[in-house]
C-alpha atoms as a PDB file:
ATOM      1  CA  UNK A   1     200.974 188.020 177.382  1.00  0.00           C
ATOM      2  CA  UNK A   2     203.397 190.383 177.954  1.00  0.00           C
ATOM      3  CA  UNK A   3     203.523 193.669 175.622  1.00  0.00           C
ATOM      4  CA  UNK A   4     206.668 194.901 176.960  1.00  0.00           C
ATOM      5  CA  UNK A   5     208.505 191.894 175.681  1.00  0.00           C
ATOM      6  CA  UNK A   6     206.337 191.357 172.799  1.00  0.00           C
ATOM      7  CA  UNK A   7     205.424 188.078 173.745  1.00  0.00           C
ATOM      8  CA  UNK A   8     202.304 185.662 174.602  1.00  0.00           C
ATOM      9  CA  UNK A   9     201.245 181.967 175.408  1.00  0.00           C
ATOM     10  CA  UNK A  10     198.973 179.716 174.260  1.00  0.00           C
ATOM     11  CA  UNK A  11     198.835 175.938 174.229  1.00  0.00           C
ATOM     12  CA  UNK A  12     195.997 173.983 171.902  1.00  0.00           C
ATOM     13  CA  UNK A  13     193.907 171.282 173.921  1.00  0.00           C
ATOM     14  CA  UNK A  14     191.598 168.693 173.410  1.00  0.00           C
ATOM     15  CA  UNK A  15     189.779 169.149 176.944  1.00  0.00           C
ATOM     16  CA  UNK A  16     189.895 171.406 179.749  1.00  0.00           C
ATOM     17  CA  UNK A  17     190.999 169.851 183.505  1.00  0.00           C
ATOM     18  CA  UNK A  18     192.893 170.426 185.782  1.00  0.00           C
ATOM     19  CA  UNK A  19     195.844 168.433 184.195  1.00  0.00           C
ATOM     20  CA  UNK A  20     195.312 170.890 181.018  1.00  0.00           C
ATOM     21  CA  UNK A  21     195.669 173.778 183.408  1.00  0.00           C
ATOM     22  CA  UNK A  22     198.408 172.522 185.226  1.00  0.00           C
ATOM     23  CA  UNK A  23     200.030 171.940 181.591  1.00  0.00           C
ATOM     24  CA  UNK A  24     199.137 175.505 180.725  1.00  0.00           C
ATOM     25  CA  UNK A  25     200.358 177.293 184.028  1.00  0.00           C
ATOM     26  CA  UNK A  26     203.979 175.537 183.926  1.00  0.00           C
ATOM     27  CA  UNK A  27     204.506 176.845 180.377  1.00  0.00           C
ATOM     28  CA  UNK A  28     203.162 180.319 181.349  1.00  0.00           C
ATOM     29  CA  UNK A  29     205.477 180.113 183.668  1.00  0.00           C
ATOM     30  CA  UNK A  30     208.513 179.365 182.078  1.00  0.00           C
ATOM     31  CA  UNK A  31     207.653 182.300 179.709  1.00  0.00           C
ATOM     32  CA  UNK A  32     207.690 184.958 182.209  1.00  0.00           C
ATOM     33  CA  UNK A  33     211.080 186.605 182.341  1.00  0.00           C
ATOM     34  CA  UNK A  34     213.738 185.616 184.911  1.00  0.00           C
ATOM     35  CA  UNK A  35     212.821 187.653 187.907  1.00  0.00           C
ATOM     36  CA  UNK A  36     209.633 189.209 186.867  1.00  0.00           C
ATOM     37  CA  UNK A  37     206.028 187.909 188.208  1.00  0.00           C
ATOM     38  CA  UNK A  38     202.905 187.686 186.396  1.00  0.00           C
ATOM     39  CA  UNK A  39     199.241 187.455 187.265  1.00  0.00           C
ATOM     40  CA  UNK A  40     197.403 185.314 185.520  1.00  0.00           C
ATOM     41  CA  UNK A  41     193.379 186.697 185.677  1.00  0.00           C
ATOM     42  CA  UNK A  42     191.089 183.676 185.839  1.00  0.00           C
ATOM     43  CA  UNK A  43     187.147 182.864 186.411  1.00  0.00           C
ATOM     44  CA  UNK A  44     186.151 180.438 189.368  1.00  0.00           C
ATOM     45  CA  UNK A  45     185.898 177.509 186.665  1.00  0.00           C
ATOM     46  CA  UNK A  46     186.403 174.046 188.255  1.00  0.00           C
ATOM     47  CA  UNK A  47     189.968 173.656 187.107  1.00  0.00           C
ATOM     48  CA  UNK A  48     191.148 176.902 188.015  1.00  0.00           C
ATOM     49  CA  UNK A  49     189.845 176.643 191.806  1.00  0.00           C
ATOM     50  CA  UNK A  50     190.681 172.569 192.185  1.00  0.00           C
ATOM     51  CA  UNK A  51     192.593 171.267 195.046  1.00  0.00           C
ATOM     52  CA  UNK A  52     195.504 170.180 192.702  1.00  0.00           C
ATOM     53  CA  UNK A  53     195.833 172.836 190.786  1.00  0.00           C
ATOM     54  CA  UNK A  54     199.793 173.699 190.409  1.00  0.00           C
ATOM     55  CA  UNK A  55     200.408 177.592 191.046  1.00  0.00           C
ATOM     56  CA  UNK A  56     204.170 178.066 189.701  1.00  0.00           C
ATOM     57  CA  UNK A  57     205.845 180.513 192.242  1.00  0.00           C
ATOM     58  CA  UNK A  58     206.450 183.019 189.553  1.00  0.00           C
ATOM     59  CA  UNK A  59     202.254 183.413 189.084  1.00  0.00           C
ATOM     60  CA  UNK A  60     199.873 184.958 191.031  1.00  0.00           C
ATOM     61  CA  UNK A  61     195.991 183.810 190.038  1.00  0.00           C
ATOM     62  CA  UNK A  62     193.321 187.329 190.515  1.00  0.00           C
ATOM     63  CA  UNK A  63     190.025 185.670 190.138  1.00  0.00           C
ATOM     64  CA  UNK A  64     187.194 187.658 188.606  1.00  0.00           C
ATOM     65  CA  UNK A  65     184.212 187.985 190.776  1.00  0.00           C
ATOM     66  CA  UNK A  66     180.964 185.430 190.097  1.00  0.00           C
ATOM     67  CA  UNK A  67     178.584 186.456 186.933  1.00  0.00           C
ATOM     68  CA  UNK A  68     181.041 189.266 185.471  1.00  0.00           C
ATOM     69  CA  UNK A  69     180.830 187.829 181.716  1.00  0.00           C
ATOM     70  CA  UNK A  70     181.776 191.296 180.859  1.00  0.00           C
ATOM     71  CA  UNK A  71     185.110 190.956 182.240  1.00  0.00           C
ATOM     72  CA  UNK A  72     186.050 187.757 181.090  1.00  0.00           C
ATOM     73  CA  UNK A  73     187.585 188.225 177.577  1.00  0.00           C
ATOM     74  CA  UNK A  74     186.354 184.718 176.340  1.00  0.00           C
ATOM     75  CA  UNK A  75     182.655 185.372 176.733  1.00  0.00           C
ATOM     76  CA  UNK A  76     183.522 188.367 174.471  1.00  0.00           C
ATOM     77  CA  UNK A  77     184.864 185.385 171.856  1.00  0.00           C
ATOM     78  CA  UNK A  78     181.918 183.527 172.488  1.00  0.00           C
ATOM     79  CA  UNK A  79     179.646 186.529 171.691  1.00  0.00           C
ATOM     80  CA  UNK A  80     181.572 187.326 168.374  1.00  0.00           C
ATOM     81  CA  UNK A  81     181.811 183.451 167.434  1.00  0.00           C
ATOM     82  CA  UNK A  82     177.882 183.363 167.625  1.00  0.00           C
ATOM     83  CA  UNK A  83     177.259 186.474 165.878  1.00  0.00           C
ATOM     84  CA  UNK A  84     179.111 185.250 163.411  1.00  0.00           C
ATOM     85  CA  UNK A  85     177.535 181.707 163.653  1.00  0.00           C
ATOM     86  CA  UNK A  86     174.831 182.264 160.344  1.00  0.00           C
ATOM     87  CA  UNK A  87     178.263 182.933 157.854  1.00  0.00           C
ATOM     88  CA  UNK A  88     180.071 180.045 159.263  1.00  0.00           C
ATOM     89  CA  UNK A  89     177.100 177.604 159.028  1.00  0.00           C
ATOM     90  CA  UNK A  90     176.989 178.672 155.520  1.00  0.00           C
ATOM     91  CA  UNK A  91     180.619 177.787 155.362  1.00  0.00           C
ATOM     92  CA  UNK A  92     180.207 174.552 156.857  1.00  0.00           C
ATOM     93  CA  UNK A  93     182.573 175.643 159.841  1.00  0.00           C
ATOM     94  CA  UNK A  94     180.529 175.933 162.582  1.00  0.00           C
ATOM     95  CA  UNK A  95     179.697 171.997 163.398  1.00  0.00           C
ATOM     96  CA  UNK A  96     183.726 171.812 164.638  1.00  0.00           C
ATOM     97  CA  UNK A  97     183.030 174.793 167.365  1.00  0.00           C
ATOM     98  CA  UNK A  98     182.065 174.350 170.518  1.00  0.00           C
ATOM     99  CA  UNK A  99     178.543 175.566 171.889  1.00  0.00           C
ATOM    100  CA  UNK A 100     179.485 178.670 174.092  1.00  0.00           C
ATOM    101  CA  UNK A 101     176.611 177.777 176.265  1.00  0.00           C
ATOM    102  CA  UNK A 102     175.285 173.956 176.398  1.00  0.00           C
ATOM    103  CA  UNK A 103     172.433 172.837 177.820  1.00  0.00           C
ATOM    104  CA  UNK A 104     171.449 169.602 179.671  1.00  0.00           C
ATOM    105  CA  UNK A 105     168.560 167.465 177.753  1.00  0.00           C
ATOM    106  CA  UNK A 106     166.612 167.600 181.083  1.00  0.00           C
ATOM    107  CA  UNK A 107     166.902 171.796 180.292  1.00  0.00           C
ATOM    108  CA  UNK A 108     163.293 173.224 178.812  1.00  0.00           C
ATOM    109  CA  UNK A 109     165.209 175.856 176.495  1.00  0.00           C
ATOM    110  CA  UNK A 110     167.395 172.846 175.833  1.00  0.00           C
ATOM    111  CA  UNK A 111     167.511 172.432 171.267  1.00  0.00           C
ATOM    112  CA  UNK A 112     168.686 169.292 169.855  1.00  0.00           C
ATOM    113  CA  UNK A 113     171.094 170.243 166.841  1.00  0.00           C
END
């Protein structure tokens, strides 16, 4: 995102890999202006830290530091998403979103749906 330019990316995906990120990264890249640099502010998830992970030249990754939930801006999505989760089940939306925060079976808070 860049305000100065007025001007953001985003790319819809059915999973999230390494190959999504690497898809992601290259067309952040191509976004940021000829010249310029951009950071791109990431958590430690598997496929931003794996060993073929593509950095383009033109981005810099700043990884947020281990159980800062406040600083990620997704968990802040998440939050609102599940407040919100009684008027969407009403709706019938909420089966297509993802849980914020699964469980295994083998878990003991673990709740079937």
């Amino acid at each position: 995102m860049c305000p100065a330019r007025d001007t953001g990316v985003a790319l819809v995906m059915t999973r999230l890999d390494t190959k999504a990120m690497n898809l992601f990264l290259a067309e952040l890249a191509q976004a940021v202006a000829p010249g310029a640099h951009a950071v791109v502010l990431m958590d430690k998830a598997g496929w931003h830290i794996a060993g073929d992970l593509v950095i383009p030249a033109n981005l810099t990754p700043v990884f947020l530091p281990p159980y800062s939930p406040e600083l990620n801006p997704i968990e802040r999505l998440w939050l609102y998403l599940g407040s919100k989760k009684s008027a969407l089940n009403q709706v019938g939306i909420s089966q297509t979103l993802p849980d914020p925060h699964p469980r295994s079976p083998d878990d003991p808070t673990h709740r079937s749906p």
